[in-house]
N, C-alpha and C. Protein backbone atom coordinates (compact mmCIF):
# COMPACT_ATOMS: atom_id res chain seq x y z
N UNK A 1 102.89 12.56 -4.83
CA UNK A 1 102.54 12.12 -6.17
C UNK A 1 103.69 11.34 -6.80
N UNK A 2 104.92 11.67 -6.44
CA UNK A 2 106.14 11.06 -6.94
C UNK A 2 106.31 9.60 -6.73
N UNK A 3 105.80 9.82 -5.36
CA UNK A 3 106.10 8.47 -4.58
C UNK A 3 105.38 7.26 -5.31
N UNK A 4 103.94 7.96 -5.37
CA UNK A 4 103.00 7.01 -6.06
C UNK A 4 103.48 6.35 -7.43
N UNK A 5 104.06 7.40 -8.40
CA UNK A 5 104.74 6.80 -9.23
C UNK A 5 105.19 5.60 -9.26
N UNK A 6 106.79 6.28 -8.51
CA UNK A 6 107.42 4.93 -8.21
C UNK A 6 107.39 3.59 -7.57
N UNK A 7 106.21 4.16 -7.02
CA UNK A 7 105.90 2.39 -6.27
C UNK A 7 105.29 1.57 -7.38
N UNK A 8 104.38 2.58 -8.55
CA UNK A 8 104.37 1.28 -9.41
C UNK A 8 104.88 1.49 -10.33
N UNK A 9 105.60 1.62 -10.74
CA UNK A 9 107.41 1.18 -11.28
C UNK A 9 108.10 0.07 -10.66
N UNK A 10 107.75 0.08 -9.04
CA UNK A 10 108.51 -1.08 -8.10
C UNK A 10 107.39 -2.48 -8.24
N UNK A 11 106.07 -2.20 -8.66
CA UNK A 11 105.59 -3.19 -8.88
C UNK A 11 105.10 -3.88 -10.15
N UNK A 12 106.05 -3.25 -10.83
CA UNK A 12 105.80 -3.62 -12.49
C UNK A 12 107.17 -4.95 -12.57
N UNK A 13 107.13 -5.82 -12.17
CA UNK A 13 108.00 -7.06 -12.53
C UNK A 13 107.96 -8.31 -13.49
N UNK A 14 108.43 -8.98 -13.81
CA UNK A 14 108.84 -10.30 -14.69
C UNK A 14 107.98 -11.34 -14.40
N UNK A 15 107.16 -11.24 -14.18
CA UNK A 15 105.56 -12.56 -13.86
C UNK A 15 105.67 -14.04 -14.95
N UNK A 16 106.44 -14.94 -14.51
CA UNK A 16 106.61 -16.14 -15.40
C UNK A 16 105.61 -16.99 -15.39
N UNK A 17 104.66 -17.22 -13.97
CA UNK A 17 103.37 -17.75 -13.92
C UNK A 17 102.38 -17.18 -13.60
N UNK A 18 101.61 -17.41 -14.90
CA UNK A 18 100.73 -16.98 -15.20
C UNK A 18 99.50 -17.80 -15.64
N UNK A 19 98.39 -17.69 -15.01
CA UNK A 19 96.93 -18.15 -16.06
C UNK A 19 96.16 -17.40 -16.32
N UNK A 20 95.17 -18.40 -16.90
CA UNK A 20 93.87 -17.60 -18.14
C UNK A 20 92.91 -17.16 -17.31
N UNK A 21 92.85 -17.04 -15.97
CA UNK A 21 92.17 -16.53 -14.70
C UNK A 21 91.57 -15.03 -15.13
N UNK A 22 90.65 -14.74 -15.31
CA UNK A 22 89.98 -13.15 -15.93
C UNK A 22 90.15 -12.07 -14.57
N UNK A 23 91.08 -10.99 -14.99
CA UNK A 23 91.52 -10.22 -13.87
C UNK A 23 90.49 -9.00 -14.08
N UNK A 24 90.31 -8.45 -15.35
CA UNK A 24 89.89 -7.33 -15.68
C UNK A 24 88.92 -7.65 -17.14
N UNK A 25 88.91 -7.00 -17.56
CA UNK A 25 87.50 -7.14 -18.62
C UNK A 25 88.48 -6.96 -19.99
N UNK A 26 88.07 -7.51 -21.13
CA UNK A 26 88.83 -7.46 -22.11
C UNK A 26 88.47 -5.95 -22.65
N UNK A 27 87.45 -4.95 -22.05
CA UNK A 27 87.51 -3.63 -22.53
C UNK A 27 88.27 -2.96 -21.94
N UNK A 28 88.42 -3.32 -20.55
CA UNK A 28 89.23 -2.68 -19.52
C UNK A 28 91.01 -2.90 -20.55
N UNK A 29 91.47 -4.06 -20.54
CA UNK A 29 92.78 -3.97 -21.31
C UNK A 29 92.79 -3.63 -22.24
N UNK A 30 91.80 -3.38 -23.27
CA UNK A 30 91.72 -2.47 -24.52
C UNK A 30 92.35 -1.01 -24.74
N UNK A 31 91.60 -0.78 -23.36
CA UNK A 31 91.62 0.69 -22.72
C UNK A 31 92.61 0.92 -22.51
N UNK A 32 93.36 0.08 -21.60
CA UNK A 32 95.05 0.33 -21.31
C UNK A 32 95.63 0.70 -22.25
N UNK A 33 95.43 -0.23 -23.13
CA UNK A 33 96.78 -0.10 -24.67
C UNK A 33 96.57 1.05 -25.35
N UNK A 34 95.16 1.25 -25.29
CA UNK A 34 94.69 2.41 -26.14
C UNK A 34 95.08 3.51 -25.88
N UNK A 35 95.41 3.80 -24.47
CA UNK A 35 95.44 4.89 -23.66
C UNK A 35 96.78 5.05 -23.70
N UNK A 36 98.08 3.96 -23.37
CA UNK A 36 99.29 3.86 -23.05
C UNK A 36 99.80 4.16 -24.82
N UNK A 37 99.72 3.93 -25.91
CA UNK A 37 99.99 3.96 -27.39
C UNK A 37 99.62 5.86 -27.58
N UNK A 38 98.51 6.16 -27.11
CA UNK A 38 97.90 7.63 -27.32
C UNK A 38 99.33 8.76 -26.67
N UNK A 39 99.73 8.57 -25.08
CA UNK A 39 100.15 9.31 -24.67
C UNK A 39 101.37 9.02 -24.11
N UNK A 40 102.52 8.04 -24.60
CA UNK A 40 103.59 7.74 -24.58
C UNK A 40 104.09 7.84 -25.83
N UNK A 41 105.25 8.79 -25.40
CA UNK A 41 106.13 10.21 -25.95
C UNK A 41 106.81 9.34 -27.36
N UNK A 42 106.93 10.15 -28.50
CA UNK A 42 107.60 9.50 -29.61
C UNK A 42 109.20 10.50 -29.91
N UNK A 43 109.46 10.53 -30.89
CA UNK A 43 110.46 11.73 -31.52
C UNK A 43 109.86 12.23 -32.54
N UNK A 44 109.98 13.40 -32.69
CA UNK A 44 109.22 14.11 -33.69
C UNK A 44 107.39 13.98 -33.72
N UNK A 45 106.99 13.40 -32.40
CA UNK A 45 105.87 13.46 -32.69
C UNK A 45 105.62 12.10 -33.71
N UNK A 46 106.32 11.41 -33.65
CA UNK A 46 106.02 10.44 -34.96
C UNK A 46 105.07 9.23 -34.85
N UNK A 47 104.95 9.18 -33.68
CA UNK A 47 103.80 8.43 -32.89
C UNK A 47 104.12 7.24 -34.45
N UNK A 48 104.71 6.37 -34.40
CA UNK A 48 105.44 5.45 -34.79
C UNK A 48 105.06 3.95 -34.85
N UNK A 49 104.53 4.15 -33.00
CA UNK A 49 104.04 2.34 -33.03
C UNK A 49 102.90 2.05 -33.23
N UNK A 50 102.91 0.92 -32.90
CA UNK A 50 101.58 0.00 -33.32
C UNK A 50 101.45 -1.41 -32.29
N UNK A 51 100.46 -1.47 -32.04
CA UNK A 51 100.28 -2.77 -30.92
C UNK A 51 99.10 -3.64 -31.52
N UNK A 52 99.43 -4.86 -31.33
CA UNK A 52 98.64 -6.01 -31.96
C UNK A 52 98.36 -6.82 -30.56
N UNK A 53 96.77 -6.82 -29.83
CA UNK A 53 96.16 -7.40 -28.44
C UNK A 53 95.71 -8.88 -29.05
N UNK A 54 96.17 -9.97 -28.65
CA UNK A 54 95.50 -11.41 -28.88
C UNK A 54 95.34 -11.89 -27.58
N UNK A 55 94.11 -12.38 -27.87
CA UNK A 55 93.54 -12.57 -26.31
C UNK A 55 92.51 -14.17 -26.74
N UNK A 56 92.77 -14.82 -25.73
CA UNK A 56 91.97 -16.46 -25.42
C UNK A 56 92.70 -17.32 -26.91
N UNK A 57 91.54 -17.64 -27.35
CA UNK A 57 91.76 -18.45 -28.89
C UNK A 57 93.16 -17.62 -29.32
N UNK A 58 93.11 -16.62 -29.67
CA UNK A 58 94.26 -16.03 -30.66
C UNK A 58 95.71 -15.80 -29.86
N UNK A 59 95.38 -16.03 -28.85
CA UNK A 59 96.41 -15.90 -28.02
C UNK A 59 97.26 -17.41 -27.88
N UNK A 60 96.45 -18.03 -27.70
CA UNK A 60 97.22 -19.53 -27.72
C UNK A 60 97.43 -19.86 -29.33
N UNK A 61 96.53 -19.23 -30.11
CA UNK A 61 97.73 -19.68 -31.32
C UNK A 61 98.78 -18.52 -31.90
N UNK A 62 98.53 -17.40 -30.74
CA UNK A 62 100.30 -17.35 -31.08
C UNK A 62 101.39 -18.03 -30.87
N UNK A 63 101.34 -18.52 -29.69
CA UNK A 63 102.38 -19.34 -29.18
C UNK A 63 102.29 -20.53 -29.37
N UNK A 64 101.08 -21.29 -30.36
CA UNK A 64 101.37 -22.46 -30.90
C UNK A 64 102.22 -22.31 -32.43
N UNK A 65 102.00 -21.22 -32.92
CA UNK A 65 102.73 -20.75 -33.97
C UNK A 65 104.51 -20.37 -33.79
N UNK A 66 104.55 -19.91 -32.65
CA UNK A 66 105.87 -19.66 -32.07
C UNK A 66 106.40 -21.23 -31.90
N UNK A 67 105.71 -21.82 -31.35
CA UNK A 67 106.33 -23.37 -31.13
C UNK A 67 106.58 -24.25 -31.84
N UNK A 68 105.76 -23.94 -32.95
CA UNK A 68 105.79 -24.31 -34.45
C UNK A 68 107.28 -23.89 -35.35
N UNK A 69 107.60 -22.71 -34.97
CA UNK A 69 108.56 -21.79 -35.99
C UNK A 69 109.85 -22.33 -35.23
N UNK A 70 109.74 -22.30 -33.81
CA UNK A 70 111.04 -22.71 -33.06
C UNK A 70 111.54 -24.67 -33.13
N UNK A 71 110.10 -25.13 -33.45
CA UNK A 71 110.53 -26.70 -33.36
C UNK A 71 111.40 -26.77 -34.96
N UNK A 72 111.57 -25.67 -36.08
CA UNK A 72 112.55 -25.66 -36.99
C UNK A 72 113.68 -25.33 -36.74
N UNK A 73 113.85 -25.01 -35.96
CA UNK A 73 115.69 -24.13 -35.42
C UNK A 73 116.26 -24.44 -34.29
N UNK A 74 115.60 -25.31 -33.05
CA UNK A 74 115.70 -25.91 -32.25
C UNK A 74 115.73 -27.53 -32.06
N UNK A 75 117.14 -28.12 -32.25
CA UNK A 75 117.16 -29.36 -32.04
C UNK A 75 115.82 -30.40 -31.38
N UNK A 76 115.74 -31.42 -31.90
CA UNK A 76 114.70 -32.36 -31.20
C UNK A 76 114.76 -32.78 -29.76
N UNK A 77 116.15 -32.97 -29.94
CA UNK A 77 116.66 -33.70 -28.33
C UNK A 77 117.18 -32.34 -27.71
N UNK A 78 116.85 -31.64 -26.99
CA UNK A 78 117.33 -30.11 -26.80
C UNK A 78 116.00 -29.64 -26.36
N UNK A 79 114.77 -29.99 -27.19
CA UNK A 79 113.02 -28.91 -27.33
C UNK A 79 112.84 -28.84 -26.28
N UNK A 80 112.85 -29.92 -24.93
CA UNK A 80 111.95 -29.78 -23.68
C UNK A 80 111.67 -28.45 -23.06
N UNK A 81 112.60 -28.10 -22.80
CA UNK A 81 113.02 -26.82 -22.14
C UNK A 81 112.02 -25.44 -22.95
N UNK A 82 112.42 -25.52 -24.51
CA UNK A 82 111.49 -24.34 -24.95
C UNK A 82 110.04 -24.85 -25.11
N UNK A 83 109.66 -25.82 -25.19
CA UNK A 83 108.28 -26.64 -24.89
C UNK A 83 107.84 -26.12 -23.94
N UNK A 84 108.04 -25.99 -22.54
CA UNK A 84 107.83 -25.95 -21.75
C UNK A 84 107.53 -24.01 -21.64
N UNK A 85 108.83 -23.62 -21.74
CA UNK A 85 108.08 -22.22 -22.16
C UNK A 85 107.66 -21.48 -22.88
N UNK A 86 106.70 -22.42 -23.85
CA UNK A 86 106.01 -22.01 -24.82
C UNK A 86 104.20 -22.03 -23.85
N UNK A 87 104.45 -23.59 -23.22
CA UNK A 87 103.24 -23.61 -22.28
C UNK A 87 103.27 -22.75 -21.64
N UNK A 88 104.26 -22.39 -20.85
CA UNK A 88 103.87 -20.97 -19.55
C UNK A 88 103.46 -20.06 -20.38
N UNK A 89 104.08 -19.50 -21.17
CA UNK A 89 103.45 -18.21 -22.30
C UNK A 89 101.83 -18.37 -22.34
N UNK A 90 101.66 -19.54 -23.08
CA UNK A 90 100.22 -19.95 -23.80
C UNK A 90 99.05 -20.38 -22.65
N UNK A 91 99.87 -20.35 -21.22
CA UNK A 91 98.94 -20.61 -20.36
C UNK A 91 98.16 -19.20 -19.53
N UNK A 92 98.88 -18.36 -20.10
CA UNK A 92 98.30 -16.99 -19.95
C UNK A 92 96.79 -16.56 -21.20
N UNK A 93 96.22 -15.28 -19.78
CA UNK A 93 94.85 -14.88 -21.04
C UNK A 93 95.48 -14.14 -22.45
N UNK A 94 96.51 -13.19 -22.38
CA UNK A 94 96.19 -12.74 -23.82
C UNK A 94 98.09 -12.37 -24.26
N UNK A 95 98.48 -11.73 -24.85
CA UNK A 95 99.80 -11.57 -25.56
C UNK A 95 99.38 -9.73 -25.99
N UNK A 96 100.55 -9.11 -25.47
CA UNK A 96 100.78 -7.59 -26.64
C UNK A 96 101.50 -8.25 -27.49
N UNK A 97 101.49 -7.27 -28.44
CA UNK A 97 102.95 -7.58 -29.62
C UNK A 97 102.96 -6.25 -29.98
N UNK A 98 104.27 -5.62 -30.31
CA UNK A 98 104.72 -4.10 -30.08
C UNK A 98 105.12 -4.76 -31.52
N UNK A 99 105.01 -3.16 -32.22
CA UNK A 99 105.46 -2.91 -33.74
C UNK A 99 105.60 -1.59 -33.85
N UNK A 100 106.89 -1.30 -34.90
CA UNK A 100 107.02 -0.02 -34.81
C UNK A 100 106.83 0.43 -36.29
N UNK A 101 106.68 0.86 -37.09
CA UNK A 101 105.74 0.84 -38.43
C UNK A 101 107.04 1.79 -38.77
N UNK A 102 107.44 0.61 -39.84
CA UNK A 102 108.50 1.39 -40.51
C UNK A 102 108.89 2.23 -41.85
N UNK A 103 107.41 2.64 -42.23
CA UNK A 103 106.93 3.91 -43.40
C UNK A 103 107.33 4.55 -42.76
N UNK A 104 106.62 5.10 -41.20
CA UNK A 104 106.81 6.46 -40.78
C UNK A 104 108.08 6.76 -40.61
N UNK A 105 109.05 5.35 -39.87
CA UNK A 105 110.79 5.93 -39.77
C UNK A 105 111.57 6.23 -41.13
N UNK A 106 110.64 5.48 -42.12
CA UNK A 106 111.45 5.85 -43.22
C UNK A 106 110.87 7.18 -43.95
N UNK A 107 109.76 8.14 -44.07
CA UNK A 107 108.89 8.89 -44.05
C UNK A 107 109.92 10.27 -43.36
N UNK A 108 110.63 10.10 -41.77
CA UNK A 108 111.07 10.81 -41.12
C UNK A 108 112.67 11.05 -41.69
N UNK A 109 113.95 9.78 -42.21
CA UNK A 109 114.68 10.08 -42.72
C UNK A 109 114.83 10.19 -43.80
N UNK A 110 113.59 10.45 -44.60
CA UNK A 110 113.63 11.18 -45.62
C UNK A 110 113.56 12.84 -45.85
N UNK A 111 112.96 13.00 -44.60
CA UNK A 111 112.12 14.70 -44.32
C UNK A 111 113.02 15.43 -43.94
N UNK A 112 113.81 14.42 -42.96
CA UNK A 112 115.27 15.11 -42.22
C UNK A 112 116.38 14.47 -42.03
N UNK A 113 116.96 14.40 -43.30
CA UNK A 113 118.59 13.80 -44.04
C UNK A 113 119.63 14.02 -42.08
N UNK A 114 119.47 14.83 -41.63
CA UNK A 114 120.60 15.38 -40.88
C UNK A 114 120.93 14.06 -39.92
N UNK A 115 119.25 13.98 -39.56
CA UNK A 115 119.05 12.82 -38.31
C UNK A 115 118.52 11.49 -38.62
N UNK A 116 119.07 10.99 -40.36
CA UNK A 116 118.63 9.71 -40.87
C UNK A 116 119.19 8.55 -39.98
N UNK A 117 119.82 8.58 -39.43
CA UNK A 117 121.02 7.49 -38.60
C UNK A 117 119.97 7.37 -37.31
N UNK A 118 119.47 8.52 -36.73
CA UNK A 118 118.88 8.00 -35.43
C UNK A 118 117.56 7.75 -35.04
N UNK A 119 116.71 8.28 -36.74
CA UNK A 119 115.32 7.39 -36.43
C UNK A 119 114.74 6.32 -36.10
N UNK A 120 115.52 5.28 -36.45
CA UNK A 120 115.69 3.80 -36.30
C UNK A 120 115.86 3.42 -34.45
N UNK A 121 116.73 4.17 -34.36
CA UNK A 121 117.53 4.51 -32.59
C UNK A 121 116.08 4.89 -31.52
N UNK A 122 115.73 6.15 -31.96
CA UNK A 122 114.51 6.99 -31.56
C UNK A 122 113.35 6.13 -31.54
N UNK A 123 113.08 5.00 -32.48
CA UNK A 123 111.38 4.61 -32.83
C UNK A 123 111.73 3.64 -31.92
N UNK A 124 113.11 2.77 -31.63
CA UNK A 124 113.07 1.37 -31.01
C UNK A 124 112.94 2.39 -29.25
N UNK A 125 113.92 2.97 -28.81
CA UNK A 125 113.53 4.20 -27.48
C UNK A 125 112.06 4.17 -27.63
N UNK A 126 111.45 4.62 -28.27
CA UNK A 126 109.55 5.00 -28.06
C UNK A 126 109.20 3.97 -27.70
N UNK A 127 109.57 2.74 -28.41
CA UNK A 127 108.88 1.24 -28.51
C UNK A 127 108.98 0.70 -27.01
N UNK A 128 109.93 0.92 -26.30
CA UNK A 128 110.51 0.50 -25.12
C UNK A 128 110.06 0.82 -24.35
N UNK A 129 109.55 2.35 -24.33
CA UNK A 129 108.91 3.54 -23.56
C UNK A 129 107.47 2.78 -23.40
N UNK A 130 107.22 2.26 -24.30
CA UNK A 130 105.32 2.04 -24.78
C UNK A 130 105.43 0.38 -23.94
N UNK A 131 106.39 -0.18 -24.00
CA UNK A 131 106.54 -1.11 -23.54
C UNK A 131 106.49 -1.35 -22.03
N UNK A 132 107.06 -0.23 -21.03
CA UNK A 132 107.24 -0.18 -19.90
C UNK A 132 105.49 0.45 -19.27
N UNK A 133 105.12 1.50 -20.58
CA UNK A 133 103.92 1.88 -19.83
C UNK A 133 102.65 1.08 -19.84
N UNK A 134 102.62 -0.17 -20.97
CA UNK A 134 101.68 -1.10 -21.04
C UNK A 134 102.21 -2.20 -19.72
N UNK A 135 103.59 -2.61 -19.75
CA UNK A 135 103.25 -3.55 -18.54
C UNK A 135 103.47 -2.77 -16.71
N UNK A 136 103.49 -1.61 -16.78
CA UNK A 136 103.50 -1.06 -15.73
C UNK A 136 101.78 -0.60 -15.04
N UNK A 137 100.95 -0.36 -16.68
CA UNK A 137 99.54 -0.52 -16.22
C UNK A 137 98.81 -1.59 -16.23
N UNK A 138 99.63 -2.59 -16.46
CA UNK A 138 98.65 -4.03 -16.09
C UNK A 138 98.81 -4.76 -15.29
N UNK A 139 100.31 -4.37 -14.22
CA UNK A 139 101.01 -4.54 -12.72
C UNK A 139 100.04 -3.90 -11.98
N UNK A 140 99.90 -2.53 -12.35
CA UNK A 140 98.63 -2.15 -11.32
C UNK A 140 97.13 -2.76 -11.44
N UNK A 141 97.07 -3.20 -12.51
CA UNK A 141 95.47 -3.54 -12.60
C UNK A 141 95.33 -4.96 -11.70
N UNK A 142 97.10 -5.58 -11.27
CA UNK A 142 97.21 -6.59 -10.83
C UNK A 142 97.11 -8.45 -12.11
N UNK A 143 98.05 -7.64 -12.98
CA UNK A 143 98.03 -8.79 -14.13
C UNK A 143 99.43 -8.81 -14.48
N UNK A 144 99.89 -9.80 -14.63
CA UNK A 144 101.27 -10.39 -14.30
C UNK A 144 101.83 -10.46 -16.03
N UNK A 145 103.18 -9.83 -15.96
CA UNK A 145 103.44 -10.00 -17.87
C UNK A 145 105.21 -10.22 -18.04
N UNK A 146 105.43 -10.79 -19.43
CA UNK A 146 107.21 -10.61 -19.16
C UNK A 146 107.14 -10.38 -20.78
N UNK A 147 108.42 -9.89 -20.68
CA UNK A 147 108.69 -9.08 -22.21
C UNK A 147 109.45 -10.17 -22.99
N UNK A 148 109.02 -10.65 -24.03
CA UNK A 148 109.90 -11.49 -24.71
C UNK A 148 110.29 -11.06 -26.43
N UNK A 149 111.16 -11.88 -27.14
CA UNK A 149 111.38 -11.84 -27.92
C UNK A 149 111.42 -12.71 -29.41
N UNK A 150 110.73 -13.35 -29.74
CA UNK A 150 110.78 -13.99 -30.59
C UNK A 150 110.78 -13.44 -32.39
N UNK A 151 111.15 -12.29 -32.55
CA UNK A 151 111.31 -11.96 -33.53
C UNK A 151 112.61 -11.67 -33.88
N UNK A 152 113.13 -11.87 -35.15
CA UNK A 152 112.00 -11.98 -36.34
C UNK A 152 111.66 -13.39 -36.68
N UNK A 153 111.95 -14.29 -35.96
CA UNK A 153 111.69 -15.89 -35.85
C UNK A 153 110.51 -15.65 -36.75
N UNK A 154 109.01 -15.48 -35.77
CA UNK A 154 107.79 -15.42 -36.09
C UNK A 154 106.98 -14.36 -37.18
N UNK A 155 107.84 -13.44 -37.72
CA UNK A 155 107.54 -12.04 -38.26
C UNK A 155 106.39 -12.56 -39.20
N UNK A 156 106.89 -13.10 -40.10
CA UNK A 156 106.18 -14.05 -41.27
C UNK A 156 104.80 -14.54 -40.94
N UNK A 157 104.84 -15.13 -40.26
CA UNK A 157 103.64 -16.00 -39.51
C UNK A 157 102.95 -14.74 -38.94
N UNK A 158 103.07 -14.04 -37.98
CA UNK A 158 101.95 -13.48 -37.55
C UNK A 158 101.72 -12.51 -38.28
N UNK A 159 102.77 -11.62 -39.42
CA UNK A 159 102.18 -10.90 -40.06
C UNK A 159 100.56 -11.79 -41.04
N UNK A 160 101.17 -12.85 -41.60
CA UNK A 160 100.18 -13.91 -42.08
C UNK A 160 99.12 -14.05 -41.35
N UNK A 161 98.81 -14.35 -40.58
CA UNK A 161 97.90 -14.46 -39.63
C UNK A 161 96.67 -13.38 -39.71
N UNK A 162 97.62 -12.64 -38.89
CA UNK A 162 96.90 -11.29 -38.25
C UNK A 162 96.59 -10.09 -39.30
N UNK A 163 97.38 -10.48 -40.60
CA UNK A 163 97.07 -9.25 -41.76
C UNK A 163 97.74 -8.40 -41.10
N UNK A 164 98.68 -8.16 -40.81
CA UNK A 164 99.68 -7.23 -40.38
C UNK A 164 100.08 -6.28 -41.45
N UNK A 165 99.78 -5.35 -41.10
CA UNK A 165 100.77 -4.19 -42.79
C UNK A 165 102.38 -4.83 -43.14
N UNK A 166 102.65 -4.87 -44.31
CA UNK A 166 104.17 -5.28 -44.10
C UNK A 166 105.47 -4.21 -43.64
N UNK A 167 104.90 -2.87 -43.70
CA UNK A 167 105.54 -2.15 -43.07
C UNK A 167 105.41 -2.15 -41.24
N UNK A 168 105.24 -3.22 -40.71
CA UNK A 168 105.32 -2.87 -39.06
C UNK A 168 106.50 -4.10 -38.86
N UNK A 169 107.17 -3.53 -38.19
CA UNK A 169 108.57 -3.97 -38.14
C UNK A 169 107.97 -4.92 -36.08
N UNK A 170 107.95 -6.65 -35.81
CA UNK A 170 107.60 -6.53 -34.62
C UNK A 170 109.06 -6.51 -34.16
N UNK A 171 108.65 -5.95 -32.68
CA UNK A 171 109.95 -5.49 -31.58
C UNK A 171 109.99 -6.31 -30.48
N UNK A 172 108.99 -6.79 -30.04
CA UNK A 172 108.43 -7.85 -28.82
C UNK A 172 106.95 -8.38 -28.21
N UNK A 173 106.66 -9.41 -27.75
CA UNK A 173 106.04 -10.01 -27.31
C UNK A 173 105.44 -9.78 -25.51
N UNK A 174 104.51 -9.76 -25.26
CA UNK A 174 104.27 -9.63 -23.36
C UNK A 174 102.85 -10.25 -23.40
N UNK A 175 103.44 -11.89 -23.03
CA UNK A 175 102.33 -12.35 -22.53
C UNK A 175 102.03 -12.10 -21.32
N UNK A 176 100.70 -11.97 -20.85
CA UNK A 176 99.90 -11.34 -19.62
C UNK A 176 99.06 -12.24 -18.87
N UNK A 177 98.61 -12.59 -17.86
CA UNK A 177 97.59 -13.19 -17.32
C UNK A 177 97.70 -13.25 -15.61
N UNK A 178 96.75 -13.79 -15.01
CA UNK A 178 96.54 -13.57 -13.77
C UNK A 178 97.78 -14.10 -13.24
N UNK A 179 99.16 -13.63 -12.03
CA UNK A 179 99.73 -14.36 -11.44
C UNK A 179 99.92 -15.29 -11.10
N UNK A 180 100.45 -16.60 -11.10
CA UNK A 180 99.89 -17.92 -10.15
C UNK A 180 101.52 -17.99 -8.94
N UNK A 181 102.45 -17.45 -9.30
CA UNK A 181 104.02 -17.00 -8.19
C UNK A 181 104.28 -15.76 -8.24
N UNK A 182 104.55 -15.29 -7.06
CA UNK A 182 105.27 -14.19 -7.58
C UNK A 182 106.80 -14.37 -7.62
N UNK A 183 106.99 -12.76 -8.05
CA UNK A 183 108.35 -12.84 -8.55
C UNK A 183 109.64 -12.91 -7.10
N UNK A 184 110.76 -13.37 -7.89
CA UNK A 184 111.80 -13.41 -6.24
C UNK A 184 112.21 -11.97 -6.45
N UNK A 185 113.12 -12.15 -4.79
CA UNK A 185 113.79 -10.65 -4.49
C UNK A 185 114.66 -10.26 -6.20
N UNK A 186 114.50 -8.93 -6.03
CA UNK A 186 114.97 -8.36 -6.82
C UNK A 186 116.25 -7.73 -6.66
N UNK A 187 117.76 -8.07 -7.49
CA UNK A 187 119.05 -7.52 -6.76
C UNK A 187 119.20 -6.16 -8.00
N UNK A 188 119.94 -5.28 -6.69
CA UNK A 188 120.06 -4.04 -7.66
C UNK A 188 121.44 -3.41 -7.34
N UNK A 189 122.32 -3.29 -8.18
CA UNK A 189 123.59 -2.96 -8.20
C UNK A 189 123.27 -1.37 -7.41
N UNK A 190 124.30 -0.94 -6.38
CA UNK A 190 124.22 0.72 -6.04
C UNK A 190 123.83 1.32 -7.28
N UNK A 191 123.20 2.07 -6.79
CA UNK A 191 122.26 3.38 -7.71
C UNK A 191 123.36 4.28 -7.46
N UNK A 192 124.65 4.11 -6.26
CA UNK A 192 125.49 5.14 -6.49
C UNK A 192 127.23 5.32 -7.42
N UNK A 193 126.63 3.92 -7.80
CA UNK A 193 127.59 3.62 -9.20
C UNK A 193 127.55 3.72 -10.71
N UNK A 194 126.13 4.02 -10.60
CA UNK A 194 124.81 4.09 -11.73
C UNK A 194 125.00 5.38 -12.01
N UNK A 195 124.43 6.01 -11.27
CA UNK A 195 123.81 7.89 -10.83
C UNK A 195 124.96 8.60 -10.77
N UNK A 196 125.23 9.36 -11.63
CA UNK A 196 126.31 10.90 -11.12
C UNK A 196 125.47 12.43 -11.20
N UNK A 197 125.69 12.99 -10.36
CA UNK A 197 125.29 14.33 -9.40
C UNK A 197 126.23 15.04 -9.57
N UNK A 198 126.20 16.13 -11.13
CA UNK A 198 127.05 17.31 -10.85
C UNK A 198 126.31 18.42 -10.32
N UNK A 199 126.70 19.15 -9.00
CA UNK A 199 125.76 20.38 -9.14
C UNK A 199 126.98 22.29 -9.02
């Protein structure tokens, strides 16, 4: 059972090409998120996050909105490059966007003064957690995703958009869609420089 685990852990990777190729059913990825948000672990129980699914139409105008927000902060003679990976993004079927709703962290260091410093610490840990188990179940479903970042660039805008509560703080981006490369070898520093074994 262990093993099984980890093999898909070993096949949960960085998928840069990607298209709008239909792998699974848009209830089927519903299901994922729904399922992966339900039973990935918080602190205190605070069950904290929040996930926003844009898929076809809404999906490409996230990342026309992203391309929009970046052609202000990104030189003219310079754009090609993020142009370009705005298309790979937008050439995928749909986008997560991870949020961690920041009533409840503030809700929590109010309740418990002791550990006000590490709720903030704890909700972004959950977020990460929720992060690995959404693109680790859509590696198995065989749907290719990479974790990005464009916030708080875009915060504004897609809260606008999407009617976002203004309390959800976003954390990251994972556009998703059918493979079109896979990923190269993967290098991994010794695990025995990493790992210490007192027994």
């Amino acid at each position: 059972m262990m093993s099984q685990f980890i093999d898909l852990l070993k096949n949960r990777r960085s998928v840069y090409g990607i298209s709008k190729e239909t792998v699974i059913s848009d209830e089927k990825i519903e299901e994922i998120v729904k399922e992966a948000v339900l039973h990935t672990p918080s602190s205190f129980n605070s069950q904290s996050s929040r996930v926003l699914v844009v898929l076809n139409e809404q999906h490409d105008k996230l990342w026309n909105i992203t391309e929009d927000t970046l052609k202000k902060v990104v030189p003219a003679e310079s754009f090609g490059p993020t142009a370009e990976k705005m298309g790979a993004f937008r050439a995928g079927y749909g986008t997560v966007l991870f949020f961690e709703d920041q009533a409840v962290v503030e809700g929590l260091q109010q309740q418990f003064e002791l550990y006000k410093d590490n709720f903030p610490v704890w909700s972004n840990q959950s977020n990460g957690m929720l992060q690995l188990v959404v693109w680790t179940a859509l590696a198995n479903e065989g749907i290719g995703a990479t974790l990005q970042h464009y916030n708080p660039l875009i915060d504004d805008a897609v809260k606008a958009e999407w009617n976002i509560p203004a309390s959800w703080k976003l954390i990251g981006q994972m556009p998703f869609g059918k493979p079109t490369v896979q990923p190269g070898e993967k290098q991994f520093a010794p695990a025995e420089d990493r790992v210490k074994v007192s027994k």
